[in-house]
N, C-alpha and C. Protein backbone atom coordinates (compact mmCIF):
# COMPACT_ATOMS: atom_id res chain seq x y z
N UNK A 1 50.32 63.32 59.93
CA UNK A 1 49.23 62.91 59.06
C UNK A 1 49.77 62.53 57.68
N UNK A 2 48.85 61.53 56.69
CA UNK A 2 49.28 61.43 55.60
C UNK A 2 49.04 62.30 54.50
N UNK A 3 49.44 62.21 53.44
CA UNK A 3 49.20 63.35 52.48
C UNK A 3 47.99 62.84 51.46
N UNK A 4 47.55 61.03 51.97
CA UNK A 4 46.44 60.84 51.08
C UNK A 4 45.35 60.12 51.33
N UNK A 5 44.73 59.77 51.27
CA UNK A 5 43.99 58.39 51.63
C UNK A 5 44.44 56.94 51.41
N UNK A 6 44.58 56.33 52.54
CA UNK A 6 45.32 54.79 52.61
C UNK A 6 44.04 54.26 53.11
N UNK A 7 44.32 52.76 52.47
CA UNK A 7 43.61 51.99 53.11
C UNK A 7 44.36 50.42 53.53
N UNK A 8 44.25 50.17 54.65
CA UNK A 8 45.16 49.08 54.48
C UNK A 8 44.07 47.70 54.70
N UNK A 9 44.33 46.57 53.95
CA UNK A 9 43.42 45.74 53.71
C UNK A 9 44.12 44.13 54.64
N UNK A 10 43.09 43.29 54.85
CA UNK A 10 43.74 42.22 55.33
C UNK A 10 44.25 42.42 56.73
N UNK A 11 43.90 43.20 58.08
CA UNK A 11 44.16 43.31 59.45
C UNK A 11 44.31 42.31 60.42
N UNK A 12 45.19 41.76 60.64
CA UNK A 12 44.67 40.64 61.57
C UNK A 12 44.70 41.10 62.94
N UNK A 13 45.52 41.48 63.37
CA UNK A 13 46.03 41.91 64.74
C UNK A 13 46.22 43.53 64.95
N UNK A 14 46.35 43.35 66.53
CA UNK A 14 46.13 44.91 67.44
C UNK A 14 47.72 45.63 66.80
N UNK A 15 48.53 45.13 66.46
CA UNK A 15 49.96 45.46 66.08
C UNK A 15 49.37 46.98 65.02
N UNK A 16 49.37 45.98 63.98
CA UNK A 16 49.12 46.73 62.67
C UNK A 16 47.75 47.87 62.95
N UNK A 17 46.69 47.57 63.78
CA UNK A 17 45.96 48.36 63.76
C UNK A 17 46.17 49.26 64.22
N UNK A 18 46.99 49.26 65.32
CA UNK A 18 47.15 50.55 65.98
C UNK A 18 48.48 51.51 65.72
N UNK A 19 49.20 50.54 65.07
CA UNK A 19 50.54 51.51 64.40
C UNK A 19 49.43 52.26 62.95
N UNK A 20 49.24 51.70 62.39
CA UNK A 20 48.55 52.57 60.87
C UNK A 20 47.46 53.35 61.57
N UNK A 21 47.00 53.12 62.60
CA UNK A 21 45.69 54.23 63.07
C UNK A 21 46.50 55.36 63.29
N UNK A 22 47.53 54.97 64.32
CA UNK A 22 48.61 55.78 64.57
C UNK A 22 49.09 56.88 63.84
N UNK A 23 49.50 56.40 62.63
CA UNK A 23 49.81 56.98 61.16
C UNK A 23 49.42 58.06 60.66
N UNK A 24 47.89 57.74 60.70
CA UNK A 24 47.37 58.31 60.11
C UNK A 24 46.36 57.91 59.16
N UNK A 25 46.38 56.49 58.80
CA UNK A 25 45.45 55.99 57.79
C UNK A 25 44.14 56.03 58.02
N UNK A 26 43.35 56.17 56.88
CA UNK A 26 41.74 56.71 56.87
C UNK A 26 41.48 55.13 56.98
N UNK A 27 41.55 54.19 56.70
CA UNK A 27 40.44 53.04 56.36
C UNK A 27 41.20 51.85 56.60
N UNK A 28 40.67 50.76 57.80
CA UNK A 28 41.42 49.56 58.50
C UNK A 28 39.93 48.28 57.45
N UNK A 29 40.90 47.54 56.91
CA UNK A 29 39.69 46.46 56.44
C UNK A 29 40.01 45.21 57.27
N UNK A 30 39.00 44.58 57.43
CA UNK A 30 39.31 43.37 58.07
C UNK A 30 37.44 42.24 57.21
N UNK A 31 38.61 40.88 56.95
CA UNK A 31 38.06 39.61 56.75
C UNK A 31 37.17 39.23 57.22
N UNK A 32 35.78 38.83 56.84
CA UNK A 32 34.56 38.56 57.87
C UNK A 32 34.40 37.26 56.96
N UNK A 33 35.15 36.73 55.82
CA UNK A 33 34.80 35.34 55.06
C UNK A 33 35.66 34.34 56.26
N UNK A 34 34.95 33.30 56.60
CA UNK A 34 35.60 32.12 57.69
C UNK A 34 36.60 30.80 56.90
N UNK A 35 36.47 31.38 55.93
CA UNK A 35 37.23 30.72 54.63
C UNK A 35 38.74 30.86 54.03
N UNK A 36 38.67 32.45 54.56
CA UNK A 36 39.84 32.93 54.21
C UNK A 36 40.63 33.23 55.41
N UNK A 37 42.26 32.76 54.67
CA UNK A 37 43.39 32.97 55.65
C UNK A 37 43.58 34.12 56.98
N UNK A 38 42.82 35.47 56.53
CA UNK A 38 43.20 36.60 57.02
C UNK A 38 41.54 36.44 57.91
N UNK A 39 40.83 36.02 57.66
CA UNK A 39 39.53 35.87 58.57
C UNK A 39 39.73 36.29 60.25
N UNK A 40 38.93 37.32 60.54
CA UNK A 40 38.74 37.94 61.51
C UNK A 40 37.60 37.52 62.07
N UNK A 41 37.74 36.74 63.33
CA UNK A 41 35.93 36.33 64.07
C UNK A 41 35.67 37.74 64.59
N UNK A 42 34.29 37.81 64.88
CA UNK A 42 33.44 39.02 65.60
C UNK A 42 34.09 39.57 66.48
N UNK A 43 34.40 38.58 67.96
CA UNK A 43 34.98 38.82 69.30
C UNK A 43 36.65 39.50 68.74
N UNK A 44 37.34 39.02 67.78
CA UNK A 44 38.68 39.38 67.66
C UNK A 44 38.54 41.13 67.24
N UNK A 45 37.55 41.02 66.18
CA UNK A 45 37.35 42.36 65.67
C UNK A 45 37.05 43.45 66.67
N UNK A 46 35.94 42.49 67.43
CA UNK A 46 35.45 43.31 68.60
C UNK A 46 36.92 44.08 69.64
N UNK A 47 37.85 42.98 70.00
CA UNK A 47 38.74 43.17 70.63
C UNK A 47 39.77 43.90 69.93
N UNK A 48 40.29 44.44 69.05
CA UNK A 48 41.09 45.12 68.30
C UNK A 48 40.18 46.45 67.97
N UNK A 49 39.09 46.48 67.55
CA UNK A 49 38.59 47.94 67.20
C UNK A 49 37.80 48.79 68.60
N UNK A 50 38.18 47.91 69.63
CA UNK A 50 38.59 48.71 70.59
C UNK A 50 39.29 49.68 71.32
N UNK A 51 40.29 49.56 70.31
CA UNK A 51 41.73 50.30 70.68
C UNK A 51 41.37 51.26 70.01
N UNK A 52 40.62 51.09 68.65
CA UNK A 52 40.98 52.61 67.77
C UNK A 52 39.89 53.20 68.32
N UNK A 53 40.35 54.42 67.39
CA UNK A 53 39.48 55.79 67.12
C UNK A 53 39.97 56.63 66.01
N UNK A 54 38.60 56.98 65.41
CA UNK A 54 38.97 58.07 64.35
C UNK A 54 39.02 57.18 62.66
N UNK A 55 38.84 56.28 62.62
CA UNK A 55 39.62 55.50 61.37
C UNK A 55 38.04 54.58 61.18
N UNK A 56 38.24 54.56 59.59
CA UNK A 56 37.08 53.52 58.85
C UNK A 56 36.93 52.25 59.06
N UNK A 57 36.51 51.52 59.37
CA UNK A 57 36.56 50.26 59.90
C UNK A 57 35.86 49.46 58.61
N UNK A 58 36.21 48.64 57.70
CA UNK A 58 35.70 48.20 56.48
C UNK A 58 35.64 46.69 57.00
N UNK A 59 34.21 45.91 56.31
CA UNK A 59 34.54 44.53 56.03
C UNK A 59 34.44 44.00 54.47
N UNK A 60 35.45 43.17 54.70
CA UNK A 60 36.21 42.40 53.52
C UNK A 60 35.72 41.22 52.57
N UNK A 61 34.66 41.33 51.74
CA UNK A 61 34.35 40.09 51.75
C UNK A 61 34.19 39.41 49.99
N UNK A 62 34.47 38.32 49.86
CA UNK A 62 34.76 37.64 48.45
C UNK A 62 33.73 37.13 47.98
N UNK A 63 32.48 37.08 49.30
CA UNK A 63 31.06 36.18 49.27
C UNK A 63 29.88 36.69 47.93
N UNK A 64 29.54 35.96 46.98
CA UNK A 64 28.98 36.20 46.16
C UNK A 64 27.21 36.23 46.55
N UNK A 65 26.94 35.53 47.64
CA UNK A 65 25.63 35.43 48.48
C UNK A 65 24.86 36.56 49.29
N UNK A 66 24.54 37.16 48.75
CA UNK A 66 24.23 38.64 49.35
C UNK A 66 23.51 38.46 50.52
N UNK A 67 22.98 37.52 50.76
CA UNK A 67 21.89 37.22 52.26
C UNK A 67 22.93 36.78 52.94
N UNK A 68 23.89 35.66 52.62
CA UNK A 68 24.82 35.35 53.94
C UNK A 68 25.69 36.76 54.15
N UNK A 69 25.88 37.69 53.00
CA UNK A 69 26.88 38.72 53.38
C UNK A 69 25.97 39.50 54.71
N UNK A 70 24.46 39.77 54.25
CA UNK A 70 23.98 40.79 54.86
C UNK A 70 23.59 40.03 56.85
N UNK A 71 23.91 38.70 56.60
CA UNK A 71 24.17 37.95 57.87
C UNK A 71 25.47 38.09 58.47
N UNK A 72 26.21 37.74 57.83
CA UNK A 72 27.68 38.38 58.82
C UNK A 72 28.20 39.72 59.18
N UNK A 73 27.14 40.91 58.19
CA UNK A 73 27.94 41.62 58.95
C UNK A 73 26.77 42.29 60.07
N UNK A 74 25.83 41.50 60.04
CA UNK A 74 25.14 42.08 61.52
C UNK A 74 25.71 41.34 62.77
N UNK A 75 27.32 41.08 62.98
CA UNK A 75 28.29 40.72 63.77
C UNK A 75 29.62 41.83 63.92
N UNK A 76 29.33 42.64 62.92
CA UNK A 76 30.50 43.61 62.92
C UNK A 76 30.20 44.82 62.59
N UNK A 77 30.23 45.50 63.43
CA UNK A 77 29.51 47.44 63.93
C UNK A 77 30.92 47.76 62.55
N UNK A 78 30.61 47.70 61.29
CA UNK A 78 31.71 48.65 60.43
C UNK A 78 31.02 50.00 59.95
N UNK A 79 32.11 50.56 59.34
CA UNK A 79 31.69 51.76 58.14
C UNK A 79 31.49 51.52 56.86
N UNK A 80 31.77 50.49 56.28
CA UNK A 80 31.59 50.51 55.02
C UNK A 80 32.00 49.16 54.60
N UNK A 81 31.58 48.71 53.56
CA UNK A 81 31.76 47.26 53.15
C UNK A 81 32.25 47.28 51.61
N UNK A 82 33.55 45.81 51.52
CA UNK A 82 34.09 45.84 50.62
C UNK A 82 33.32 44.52 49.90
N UNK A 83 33.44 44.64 48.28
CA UNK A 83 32.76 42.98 47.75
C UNK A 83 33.68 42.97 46.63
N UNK A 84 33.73 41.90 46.05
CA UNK A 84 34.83 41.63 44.76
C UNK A 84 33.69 41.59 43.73
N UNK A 85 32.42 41.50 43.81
CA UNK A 85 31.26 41.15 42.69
C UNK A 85 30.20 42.15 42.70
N UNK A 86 30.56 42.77 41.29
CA UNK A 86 29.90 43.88 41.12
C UNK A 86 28.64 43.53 41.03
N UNK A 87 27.82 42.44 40.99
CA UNK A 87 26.53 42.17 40.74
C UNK A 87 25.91 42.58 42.11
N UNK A 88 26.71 42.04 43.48
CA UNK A 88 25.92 42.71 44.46
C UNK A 88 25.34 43.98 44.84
N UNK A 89 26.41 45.02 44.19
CA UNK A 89 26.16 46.61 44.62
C UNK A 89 24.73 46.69 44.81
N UNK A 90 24.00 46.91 43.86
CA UNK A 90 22.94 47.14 43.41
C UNK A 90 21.80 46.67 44.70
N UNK A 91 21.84 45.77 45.11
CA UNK A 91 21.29 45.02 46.04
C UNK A 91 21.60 45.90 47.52
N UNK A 92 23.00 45.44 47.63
CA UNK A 92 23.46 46.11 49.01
C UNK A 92 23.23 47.68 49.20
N UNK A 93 23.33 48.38 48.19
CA UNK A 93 23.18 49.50 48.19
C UNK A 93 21.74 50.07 48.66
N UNK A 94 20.75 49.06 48.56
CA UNK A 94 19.60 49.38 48.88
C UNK A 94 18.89 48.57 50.25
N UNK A 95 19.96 47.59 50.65
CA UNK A 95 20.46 46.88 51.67
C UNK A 95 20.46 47.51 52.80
N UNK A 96 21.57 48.55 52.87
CA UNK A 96 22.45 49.10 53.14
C UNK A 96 22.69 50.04 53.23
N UNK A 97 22.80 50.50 54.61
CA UNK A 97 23.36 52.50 54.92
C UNK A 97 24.46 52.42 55.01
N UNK A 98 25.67 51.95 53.92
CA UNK A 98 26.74 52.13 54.52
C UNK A 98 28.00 52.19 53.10
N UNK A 99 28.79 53.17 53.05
CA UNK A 99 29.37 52.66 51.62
C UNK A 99 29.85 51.93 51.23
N UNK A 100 29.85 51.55 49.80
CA UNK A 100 30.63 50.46 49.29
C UNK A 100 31.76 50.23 48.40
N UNK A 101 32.80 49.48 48.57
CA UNK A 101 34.35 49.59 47.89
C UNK A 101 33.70 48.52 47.06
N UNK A 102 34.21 48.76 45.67
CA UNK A 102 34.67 47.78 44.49
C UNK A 102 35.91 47.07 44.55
N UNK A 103 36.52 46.22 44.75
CA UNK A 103 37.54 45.53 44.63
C UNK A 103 37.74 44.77 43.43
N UNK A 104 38.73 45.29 42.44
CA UNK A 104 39.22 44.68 41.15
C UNK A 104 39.97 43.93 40.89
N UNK A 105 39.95 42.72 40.38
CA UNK A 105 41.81 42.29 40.54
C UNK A 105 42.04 42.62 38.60
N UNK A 106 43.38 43.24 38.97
CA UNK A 106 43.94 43.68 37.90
C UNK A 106 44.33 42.59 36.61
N UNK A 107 44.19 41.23 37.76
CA UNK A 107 44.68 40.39 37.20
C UNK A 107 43.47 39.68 35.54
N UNK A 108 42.54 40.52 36.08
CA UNK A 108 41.54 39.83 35.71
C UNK A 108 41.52 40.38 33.91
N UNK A 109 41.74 41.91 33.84
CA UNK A 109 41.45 42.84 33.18
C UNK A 109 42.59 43.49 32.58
N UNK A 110 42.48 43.61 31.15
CA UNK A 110 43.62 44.44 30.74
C UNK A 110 43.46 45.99 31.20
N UNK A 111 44.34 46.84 30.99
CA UNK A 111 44.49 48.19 31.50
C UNK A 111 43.39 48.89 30.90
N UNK A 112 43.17 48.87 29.55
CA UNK A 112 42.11 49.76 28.97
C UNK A 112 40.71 48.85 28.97
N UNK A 113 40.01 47.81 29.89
CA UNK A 113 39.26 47.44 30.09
C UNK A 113 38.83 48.24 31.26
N UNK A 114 39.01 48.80 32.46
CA UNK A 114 38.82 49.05 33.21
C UNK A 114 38.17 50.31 33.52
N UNK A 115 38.02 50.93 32.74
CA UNK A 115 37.28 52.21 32.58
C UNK A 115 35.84 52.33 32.23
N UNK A 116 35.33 51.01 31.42
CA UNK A 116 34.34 50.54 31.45
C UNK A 116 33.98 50.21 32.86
N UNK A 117 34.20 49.38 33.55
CA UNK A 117 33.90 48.74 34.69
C UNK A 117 33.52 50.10 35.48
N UNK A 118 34.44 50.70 35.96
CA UNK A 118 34.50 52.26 36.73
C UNK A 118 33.15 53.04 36.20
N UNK A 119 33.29 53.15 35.56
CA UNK A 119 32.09 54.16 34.64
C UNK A 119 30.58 53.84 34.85
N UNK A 120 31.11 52.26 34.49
CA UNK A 120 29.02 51.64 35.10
C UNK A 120 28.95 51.58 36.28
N UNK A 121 29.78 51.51 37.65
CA UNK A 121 29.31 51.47 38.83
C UNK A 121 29.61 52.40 39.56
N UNK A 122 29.93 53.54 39.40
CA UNK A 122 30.79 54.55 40.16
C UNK A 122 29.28 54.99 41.20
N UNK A 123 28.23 55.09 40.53
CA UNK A 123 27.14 55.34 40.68
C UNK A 123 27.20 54.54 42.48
N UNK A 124 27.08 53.57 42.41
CA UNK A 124 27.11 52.55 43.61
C UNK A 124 28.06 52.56 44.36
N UNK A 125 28.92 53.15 44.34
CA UNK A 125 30.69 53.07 45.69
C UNK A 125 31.19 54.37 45.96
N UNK A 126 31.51 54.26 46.58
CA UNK A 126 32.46 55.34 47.23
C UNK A 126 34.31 55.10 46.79
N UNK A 127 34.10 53.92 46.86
CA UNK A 127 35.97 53.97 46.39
C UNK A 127 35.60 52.41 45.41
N UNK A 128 36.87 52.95 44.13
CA UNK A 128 37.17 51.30 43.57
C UNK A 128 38.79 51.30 44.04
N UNK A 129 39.00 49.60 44.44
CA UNK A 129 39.88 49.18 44.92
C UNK A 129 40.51 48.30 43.87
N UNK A 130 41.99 48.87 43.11
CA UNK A 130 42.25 47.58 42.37
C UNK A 130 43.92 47.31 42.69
N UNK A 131 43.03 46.08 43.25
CA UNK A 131 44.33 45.00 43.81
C UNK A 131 44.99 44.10 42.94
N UNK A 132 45.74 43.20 42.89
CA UNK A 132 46.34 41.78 41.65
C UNK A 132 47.08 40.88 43.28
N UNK A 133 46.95 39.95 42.26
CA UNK A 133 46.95 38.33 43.35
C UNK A 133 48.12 37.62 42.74
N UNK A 134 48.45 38.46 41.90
CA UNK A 134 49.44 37.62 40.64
C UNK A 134 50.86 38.95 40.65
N UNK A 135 50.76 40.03 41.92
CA UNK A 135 52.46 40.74 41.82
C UNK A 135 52.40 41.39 40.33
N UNK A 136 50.97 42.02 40.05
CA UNK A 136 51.29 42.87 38.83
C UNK A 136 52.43 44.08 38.99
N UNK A 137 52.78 44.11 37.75
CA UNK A 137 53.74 45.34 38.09
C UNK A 137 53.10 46.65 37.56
N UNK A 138 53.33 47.89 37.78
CA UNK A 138 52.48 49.22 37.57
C UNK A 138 53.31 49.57 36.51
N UNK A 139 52.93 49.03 35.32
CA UNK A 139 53.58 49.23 34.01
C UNK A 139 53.36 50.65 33.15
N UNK A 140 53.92 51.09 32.51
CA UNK A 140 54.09 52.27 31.93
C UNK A 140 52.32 52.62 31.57
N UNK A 141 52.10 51.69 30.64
CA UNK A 141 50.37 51.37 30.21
C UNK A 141 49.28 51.69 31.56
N UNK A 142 49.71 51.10 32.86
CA UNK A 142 48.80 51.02 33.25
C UNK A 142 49.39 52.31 34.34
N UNK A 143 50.45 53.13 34.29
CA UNK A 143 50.64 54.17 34.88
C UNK A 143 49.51 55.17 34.18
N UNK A 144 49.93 55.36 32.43
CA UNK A 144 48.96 56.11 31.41
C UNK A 144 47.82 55.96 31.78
N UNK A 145 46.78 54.64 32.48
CA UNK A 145 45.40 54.49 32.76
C UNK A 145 45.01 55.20 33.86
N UNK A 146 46.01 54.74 34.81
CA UNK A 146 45.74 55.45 36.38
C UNK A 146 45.79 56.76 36.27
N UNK A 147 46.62 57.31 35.15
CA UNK A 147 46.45 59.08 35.45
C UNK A 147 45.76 59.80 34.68
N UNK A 148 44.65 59.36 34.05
CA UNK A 148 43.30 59.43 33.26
C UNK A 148 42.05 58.80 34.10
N UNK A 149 41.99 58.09 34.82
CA UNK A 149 41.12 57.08 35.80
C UNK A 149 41.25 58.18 37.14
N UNK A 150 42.13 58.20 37.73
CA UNK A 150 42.48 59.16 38.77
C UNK A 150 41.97 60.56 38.97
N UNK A 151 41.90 60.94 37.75
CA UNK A 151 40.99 62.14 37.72
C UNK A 151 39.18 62.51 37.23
N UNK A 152 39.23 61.02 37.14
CA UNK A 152 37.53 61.08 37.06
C UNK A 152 36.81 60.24 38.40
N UNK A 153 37.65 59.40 38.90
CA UNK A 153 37.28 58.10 39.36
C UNK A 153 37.73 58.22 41.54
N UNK A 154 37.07 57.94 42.38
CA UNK A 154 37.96 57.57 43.20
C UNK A 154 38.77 56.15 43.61
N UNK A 155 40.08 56.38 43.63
CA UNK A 155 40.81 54.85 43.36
C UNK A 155 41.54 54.48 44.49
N UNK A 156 41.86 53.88 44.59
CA UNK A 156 43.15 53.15 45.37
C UNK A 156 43.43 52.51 45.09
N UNK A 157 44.93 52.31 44.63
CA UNK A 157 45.86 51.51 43.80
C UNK A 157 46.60 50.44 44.74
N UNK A 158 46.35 49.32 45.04
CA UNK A 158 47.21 48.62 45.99
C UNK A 158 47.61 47.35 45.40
N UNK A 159 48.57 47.79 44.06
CA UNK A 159 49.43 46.67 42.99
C UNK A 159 50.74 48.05 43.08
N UNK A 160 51.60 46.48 42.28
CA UNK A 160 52.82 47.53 42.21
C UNK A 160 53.82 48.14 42.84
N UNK A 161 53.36 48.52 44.13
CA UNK A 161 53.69 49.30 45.27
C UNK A 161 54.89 48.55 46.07
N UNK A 162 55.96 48.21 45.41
CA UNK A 162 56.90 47.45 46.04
C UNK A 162 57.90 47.93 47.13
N UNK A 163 57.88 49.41 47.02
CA UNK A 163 58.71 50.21 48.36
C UNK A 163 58.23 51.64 48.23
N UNK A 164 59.16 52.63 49.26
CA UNK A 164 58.44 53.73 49.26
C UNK A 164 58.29 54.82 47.81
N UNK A 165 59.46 54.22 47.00
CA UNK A 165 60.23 54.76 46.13
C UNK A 165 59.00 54.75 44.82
N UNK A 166 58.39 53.47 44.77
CA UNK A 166 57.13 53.17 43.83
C UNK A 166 56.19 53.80 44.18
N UNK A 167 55.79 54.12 45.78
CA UNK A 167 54.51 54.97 45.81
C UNK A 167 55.13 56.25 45.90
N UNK A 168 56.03 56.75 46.41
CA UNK A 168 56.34 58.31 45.74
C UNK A 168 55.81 58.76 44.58
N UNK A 169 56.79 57.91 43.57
CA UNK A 169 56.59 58.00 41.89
C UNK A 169 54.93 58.31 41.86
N UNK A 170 53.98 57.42 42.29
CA UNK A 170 52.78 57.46 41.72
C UNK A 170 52.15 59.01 42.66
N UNK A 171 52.35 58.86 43.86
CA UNK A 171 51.79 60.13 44.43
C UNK A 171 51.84 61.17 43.64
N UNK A 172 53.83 61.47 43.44
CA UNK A 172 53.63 62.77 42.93
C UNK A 172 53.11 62.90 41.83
N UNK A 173 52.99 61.58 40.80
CA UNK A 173 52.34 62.28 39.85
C UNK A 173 51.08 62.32 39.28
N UNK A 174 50.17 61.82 40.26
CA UNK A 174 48.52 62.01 40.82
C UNK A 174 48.18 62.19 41.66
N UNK A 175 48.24 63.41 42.05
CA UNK A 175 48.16 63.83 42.90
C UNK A 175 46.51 63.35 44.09
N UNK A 176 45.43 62.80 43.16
CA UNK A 176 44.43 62.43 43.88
C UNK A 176 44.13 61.33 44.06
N UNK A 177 45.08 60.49 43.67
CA UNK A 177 44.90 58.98 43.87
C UNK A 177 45.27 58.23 45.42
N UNK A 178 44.71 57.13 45.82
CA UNK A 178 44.66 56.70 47.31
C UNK A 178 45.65 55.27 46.98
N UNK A 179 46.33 55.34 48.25
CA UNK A 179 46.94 53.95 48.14
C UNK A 179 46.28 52.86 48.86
N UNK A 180 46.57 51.53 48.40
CA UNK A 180 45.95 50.53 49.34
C UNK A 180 47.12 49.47 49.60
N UNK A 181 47.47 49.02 50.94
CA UNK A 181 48.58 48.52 51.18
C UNK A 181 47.61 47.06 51.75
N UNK A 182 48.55 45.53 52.39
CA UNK A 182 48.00 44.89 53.21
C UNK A 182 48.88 44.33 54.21
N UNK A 183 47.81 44.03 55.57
CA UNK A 183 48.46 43.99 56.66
C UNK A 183 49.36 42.68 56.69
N UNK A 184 50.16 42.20 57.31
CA UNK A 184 50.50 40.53 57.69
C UNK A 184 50.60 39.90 59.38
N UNK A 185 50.98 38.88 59.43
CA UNK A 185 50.80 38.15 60.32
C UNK A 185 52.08 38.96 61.44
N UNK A 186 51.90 38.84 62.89
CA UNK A 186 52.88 39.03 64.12
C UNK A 186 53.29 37.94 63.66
N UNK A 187 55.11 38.58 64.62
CA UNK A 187 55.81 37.22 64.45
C UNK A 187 55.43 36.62 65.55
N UNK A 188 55.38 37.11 66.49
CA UNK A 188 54.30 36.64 68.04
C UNK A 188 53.35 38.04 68.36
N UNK A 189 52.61 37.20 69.24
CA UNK A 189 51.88 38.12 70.22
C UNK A 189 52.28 39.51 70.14
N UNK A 190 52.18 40.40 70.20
CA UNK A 190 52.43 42.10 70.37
C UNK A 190 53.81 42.36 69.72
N UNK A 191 54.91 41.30 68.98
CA UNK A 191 55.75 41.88 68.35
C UNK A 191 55.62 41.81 66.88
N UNK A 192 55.90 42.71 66.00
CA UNK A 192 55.48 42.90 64.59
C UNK A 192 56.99 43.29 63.70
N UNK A 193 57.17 42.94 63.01
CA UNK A 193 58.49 43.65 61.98
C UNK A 193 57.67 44.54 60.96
N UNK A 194 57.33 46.07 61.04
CA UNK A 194 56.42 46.64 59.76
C UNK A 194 56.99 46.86 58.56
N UNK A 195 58.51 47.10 58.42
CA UNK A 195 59.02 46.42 57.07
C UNK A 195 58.94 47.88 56.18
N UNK A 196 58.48 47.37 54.88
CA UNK A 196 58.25 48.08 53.71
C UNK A 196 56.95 48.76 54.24
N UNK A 197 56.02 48.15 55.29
CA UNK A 197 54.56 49.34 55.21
C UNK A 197 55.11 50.52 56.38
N UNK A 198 55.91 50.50 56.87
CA UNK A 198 56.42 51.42 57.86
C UNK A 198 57.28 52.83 56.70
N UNK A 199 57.89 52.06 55.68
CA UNK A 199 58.77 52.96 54.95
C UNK A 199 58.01 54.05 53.96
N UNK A 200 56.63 52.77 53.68
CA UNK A 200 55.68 53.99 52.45
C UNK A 200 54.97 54.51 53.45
N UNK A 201 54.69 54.20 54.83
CA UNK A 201 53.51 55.51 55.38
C UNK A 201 54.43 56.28 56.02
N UNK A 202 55.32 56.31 56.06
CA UNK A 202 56.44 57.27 56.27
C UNK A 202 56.61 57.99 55.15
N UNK A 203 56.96 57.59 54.47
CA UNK A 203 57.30 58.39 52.61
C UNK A 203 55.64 59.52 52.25
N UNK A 204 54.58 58.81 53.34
CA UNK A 204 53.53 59.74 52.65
C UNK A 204 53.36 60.79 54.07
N UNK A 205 53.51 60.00 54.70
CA UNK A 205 53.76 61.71 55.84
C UNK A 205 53.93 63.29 55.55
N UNK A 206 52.89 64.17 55.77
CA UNK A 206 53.41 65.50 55.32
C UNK A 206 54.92 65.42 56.06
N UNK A 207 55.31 66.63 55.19
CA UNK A 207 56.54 66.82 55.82
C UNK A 207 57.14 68.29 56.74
């Protein structure tokens, strides 16, 4: 088992799902936008979350349209739903029996902006997710944020995280903070190289 809460985002295939279910990870997200690269149809989802058990099944979505969101996902039996636009919560939440992830991009926000954000919606989610699209690095500043944020907030940090050696560092020294990793493409059919995500869910393994 792991020592924290992972979530791994971006699933495409039975590979990755069933090695990280494997693992141990609490929360599998998968793409329900038909727009985006990592996009998961119904039947695929259907056919991969077959295999599991035990694990969160999240959908992924960037859609600012709260009626088309609340249309696609009556195609996908999940646990909980992710949105990048905090304007929806509010809506879905009353939508909706099901929890909801905040997704941040870091890129967007300086380090001491973000506590604002957290603070007005915590009310509405179960987890905030802050990701970067731009290879932020987990800078001294925004180490100081995460370990003040971490103890009020539930987070998952999935920037930064460049080997096992980077999420060590942050584990041990928040102890309540969640990681968020993302999946990638098979090189074919049923063969996968897991790389660097094999080394950090190894590194978080009790021991």
């Amino acid at each position: 088992m792991l020592t924290r809460t992972v979530k791994i985002s971006n699933v495409t295939n039975l590979s990755d799902a069933r090695y990280c279910a494997g693992m141990g990870v609490e929360m599998l997200g998968f793409s329900i936008d038909e727009d985006s690269p990592n996009y998961i149809s119904p039947k695929k989802f259907e056919d991969i979350c077959s295999w599991l058990a035990g694990v969160t099944l999240i959908a992924e979505t960037s859609q600012t349209n709260p009626e088309d969101i609340i249309k696609a996902l009556s195609q996908y039996p999940v646990h909980a739903v992710q949105v990048e636009a905090s304007g929806l919560l509010s809506y879905l939440h009353g939508e909706l029996n099901l929890p909801l992830i905040l997704r941040i991009s870091v890129d967007t926000y300086e380090a001491g902006e973000i506590n604002s954000i957290l603070s007005r919606y915590e009310g509405d989610v179960s987890h905030f997710l802050l990701e970067s699209d731009n290879e932020a690095e987990l800078s001294d500043e925004w180490m100081q944020i995460l370990g003040d944020l971490s103890k009020e907030y539930p987070i998952l940090v999935g920037f930064g995280l460049d080997n096992e050696y980077s999420v060590s560092a942050l584990t041990e020294l928040f102890p309540s903070i969640g990681i968020a990793l993302r999946g990638s493409e098979e090189i074919r059919p049923g063969y996968k190289d897991f790389g660097s995500m094999m080394d950090i869910l190894e590194a978080l393994e009790e021991q």
